[in-house]
C-alpha atoms as a PDB file:
ATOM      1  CA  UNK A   1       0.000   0.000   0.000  1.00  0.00           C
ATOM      2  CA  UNK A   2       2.909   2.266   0.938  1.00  0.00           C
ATOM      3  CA  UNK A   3       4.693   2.005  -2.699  1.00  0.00           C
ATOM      4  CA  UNK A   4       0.731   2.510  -4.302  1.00  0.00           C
ATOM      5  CA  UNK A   5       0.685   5.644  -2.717  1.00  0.00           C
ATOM      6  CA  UNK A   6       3.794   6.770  -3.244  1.00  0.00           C
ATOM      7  CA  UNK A   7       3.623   5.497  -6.879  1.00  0.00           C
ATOM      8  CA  UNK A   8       0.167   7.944  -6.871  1.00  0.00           C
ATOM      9  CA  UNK A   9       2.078  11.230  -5.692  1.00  0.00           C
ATOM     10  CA  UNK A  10       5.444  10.613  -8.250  1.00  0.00           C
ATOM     11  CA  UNK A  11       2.568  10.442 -11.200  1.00  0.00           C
ATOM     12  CA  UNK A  12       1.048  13.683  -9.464  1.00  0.00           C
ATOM     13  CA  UNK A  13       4.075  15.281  -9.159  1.00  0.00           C
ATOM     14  CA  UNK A  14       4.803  14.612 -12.704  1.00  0.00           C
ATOM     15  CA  UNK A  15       1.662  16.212 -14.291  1.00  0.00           C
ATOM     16  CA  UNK A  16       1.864  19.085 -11.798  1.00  0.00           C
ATOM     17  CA  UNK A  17       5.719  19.916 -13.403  1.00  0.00           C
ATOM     18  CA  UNK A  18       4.152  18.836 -16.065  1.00  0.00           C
ATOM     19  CA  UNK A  19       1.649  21.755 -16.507  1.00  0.00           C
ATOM     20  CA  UNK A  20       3.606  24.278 -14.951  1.00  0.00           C
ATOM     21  CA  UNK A  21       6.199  24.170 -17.850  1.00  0.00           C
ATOM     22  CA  UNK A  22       3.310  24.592 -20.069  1.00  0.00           C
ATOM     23  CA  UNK A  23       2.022  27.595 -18.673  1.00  0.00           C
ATOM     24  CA  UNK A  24       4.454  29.497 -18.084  1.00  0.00           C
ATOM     25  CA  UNK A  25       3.674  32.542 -19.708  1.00  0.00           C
ATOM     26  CA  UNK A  26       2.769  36.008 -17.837  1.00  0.00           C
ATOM     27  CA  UNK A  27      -0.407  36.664 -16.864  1.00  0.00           C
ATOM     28  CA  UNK A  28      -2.243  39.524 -15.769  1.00  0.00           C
ATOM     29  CA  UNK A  29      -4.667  39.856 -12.874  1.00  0.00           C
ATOM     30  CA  UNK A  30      -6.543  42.509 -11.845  1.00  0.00           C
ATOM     31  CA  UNK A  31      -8.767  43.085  -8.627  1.00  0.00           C
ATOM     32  CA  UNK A  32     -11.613  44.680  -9.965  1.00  0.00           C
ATOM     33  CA  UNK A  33     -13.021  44.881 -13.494  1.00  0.00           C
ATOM     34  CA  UNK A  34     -11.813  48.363 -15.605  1.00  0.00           C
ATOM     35  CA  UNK A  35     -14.868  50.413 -15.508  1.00  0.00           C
ATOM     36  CA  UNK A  36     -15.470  49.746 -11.489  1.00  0.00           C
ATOM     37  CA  UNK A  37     -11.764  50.440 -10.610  1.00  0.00           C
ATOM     38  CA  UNK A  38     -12.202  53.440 -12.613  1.00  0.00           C
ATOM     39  CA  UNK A  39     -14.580  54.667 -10.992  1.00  0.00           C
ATOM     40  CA  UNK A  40     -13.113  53.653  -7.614  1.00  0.00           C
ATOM     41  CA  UNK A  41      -9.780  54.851  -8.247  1.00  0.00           C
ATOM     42  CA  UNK A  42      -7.942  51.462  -7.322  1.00  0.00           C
ATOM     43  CA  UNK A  43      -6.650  49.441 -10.647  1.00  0.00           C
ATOM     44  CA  UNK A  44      -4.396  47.192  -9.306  1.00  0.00           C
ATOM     45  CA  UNK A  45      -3.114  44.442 -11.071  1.00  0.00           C
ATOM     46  CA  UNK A  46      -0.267  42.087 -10.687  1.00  0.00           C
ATOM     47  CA  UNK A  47       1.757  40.065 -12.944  1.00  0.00           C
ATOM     48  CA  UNK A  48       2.017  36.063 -12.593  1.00  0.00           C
ATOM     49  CA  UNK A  49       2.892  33.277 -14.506  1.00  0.00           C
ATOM     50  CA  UNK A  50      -0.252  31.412 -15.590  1.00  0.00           C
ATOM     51  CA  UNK A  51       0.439  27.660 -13.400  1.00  0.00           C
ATOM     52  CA  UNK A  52       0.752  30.142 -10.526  1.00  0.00           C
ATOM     53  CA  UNK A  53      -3.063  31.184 -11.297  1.00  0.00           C
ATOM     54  CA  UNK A  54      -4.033  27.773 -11.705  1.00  0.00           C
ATOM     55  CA  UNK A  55      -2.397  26.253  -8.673  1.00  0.00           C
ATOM     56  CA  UNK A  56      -3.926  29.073  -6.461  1.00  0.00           C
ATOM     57  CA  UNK A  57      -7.299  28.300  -7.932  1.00  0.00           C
ATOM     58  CA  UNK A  58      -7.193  25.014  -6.808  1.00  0.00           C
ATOM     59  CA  UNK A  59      -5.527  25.226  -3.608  1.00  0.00           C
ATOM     60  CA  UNK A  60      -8.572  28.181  -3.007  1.00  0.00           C
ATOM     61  CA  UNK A  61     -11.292  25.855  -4.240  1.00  0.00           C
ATOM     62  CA  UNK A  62      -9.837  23.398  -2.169  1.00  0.00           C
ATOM     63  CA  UNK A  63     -10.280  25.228   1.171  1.00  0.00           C
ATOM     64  CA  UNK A  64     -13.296  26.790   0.305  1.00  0.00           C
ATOM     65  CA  UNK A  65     -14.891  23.091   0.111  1.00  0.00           C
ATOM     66  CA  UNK A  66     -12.974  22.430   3.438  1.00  0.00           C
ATOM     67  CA  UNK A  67     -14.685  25.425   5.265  1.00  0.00           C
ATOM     68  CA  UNK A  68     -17.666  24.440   3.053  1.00  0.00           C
ATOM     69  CA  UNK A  69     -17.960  20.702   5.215  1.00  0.00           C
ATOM     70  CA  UNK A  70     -16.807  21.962   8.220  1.00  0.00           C
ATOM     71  CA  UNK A  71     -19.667  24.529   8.317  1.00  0.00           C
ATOM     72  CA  UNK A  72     -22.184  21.947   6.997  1.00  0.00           C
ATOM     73  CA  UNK A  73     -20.620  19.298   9.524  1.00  0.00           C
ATOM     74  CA  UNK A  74     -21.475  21.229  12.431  1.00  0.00           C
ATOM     75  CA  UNK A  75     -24.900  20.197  13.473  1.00  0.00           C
ATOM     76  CA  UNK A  76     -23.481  16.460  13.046  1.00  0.00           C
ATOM     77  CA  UNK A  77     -20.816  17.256  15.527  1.00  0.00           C
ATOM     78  CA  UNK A  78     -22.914  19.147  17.919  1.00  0.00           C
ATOM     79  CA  UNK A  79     -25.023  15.870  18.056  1.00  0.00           C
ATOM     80  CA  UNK A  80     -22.273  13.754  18.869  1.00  0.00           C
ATOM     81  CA  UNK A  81     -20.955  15.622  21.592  1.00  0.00           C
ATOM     82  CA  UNK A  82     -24.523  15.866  23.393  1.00  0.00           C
ATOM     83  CA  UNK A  83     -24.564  11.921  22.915  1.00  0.00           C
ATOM     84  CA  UNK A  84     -21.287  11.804  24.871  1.00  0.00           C
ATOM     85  CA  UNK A  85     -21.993  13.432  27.832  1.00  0.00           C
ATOM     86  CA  UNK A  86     -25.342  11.995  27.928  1.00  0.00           C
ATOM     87  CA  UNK A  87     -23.791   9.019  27.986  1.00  0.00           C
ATOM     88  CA  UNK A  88     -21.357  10.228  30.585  1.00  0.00           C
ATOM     89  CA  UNK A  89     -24.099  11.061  32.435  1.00  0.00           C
ATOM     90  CA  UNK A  90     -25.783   7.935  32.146  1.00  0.00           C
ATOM     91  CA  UNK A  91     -22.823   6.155  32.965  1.00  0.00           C
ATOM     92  CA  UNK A  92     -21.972   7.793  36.396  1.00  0.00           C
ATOM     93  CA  UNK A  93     -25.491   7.206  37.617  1.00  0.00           C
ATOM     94  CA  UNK A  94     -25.689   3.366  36.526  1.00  0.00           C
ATOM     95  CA  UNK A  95     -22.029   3.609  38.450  1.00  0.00           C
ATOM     96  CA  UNK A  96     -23.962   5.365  41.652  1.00  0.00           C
ATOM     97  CA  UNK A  97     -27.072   3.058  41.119  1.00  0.00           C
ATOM     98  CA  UNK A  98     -24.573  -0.183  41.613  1.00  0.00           C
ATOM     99  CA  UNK A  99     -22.885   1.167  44.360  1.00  0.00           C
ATOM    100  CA  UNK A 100     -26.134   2.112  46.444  1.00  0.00           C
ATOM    101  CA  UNK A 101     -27.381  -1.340  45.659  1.00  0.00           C
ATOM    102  CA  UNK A 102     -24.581  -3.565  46.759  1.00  0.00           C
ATOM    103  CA  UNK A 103     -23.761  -1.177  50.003  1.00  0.00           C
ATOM    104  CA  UNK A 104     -23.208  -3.143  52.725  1.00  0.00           C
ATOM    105  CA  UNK A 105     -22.854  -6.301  50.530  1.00  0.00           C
ATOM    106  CA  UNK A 106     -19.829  -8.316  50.785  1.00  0.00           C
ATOM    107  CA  UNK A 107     -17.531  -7.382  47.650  1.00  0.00           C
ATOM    108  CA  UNK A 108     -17.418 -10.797  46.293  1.00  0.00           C
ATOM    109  CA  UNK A 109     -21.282 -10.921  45.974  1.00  0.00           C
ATOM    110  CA  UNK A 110     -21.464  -7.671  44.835  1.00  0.00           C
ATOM    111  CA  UNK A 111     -19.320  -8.406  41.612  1.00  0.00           C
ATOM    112  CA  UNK A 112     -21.789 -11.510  41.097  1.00  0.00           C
ATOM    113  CA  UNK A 113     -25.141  -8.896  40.921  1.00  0.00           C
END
C-alpha cells in the first residue's frame, strides 16, 4: 500500500511539473473589473505566470470546500458531543445506582449482581 501511494504522488508530481512548464507565460490579474476600478480609483493588477493562477485556484477551491464541510458538519458534531456526555451522564449514575445497591454487601457478591 505504501509504494501505491507513493507510486500515486510521483505520477502527481509529474503532471503538476508537467503543466507548470506549459504555462508558463505572464499573466495579468486585476482586482476589480476596468470600468469599477475606474470609478473607484484602485486598478491594481499584478503580474504572474499562468500555473501560478491555476495552482492558487485550486488550492482556493480546495479550502473553500474544506470550510464548506466543516460549516455543513457542524450540526453532526454538535449531536455527537450531546450523545457523549449523555452518555457520561448515564454512565456515572448506573455507576452510583450499583454502588447504592450492593452497600453493605460483601464485595465478592457484589461483583456476582
Amino acid at each position: 500500500m505504501k509504494y501505491i501511494r507513493y507510486l500515486f504522488l510521483l505520477c502527481l508530481a509529474v503532471v503538476l511539473i508537467a503543466v507548470a512548464l506549459a504555462n508558463r507565460d505572464l499573466v495579468q490579474l486585476q482586482l476589480l473589473p476596468e470600468g469599477i476600478a475606474r470609478v473607484i480609483g484602485m486598478n491594481q493588477a499584478i503580474s504572474l505566470p499562468l500555473f501560478v493562477v491555476i495552482f492558487g485556484g485550486v488550492v482556493a477551491g480546495l479550502l473553500i470546500g474544506f470550510v464548506w464541510e466543516w460549516l455543513r458538519e457542524h450540526k453532526h458534531r454538535a449531536e455527537v458531543s450531546r450523545k457523549e456526555r449523555e452518555l457520561g451522564k448515564l454512565e456515572r449514575e448506573v455507576k452510583k445506582l450499583k454502588g447504592e445497591k450492593n452497600k453493605g454487601k460483601d464485595e465478592v457478591l457484589a461483583l456476582l449482581d
